[in-house]
Protein backbone atom coordinates (compact mmCIF):
# COMPACT_ATOMS: atom_id res chain seq x y z
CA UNK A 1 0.88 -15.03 15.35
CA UNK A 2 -0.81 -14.50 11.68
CA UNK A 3 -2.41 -11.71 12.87
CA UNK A 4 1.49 -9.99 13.54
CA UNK A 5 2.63 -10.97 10.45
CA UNK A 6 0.02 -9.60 8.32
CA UNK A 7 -0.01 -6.62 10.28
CA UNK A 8 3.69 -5.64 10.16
CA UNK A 9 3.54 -6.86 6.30
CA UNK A 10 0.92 -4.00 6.44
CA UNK A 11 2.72 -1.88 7.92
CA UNK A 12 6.21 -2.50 6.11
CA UNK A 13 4.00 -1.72 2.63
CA UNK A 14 2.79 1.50 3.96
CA UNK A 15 6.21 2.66 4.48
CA UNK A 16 7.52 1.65 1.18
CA UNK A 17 4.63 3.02 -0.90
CA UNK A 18 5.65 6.28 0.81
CA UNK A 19 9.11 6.01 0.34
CA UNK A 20 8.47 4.90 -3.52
CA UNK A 21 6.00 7.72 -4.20
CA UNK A 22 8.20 9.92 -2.49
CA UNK A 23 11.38 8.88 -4.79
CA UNK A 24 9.70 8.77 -7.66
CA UNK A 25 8.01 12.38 -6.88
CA UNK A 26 11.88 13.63 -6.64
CA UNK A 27 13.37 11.67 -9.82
CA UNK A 28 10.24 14.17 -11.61
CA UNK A 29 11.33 16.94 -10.84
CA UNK A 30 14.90 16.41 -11.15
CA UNK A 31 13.83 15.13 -14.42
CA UNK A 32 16.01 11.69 -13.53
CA UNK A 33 16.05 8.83 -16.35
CA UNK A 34 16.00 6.30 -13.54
CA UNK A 35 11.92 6.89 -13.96
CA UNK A 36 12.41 4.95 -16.83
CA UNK A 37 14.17 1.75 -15.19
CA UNK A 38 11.94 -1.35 -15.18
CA UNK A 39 11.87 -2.01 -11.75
CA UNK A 40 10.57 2.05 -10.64
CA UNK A 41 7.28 0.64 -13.12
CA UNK A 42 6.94 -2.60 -11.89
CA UNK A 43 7.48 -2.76 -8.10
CA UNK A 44 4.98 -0.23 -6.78
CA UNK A 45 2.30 -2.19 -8.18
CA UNK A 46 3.29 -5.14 -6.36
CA UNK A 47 4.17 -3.40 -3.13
CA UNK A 48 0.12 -1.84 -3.39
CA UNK A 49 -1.18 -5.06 -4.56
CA UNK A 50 0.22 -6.79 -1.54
CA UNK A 51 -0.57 -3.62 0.79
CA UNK A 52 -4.34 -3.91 -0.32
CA UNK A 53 -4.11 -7.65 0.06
CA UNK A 54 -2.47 -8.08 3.70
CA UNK A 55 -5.44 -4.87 4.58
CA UNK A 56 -8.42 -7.17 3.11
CA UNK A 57 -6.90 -10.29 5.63
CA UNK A 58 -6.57 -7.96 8.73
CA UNK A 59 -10.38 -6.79 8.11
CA UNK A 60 -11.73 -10.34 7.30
CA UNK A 61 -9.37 -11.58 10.22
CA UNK A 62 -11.21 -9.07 12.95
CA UNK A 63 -14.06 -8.74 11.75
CA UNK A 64 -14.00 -5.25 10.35
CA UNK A 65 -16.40 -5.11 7.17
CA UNK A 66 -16.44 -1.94 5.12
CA UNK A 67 -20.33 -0.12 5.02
CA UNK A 68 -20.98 -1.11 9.11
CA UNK A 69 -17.65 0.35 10.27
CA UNK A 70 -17.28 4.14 9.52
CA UNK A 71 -12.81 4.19 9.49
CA UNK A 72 -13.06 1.22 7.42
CA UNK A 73 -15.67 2.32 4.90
CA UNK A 74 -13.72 5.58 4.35
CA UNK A 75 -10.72 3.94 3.64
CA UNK A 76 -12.63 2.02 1.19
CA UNK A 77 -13.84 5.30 -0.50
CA UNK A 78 -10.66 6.54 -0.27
CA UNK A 79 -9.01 3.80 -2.30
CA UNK A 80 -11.83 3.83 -4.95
């Protein structure tokens, strides 16, 4: 039961960081204020912060360690 809740939270963040950086990549070039509004600052940080969190429980939770699993480990670089 955790395990489908953390992954769909995983999930649900992946599609809004695309849908935010997407957004935000159209407000630039139509040169929109609303890049300027609090909230377009504030929440992708806490959408990636609780991306990169619910992706740390699903590796601790099955036992997928970044440096002895190759997909993980390159996510890992990726991120850095």
């Amino acid at each position: 039961m955790t395990y489908l809740i953390l992954k769909n939270l995983h999930l649900a963040t992946i599609v809004v960081t695309l849908t935010l950086f997407l957004l935000r990549g159209f407000w630039m070039m139509a040169d929109s204020p609303r890049l300027q509004a609090r909230w377009v600052r504030v929440v992708p940080h806490i959408n990636d912060t609780l991306l990169l969190a619910s992706g740390i429980g699903l590796a601790v939770m099955i036992q997928q360690y970044p440096l002895v699993h190759g997909w993980l480990t390159a996510k890992l670089f990726a991120l850095i």
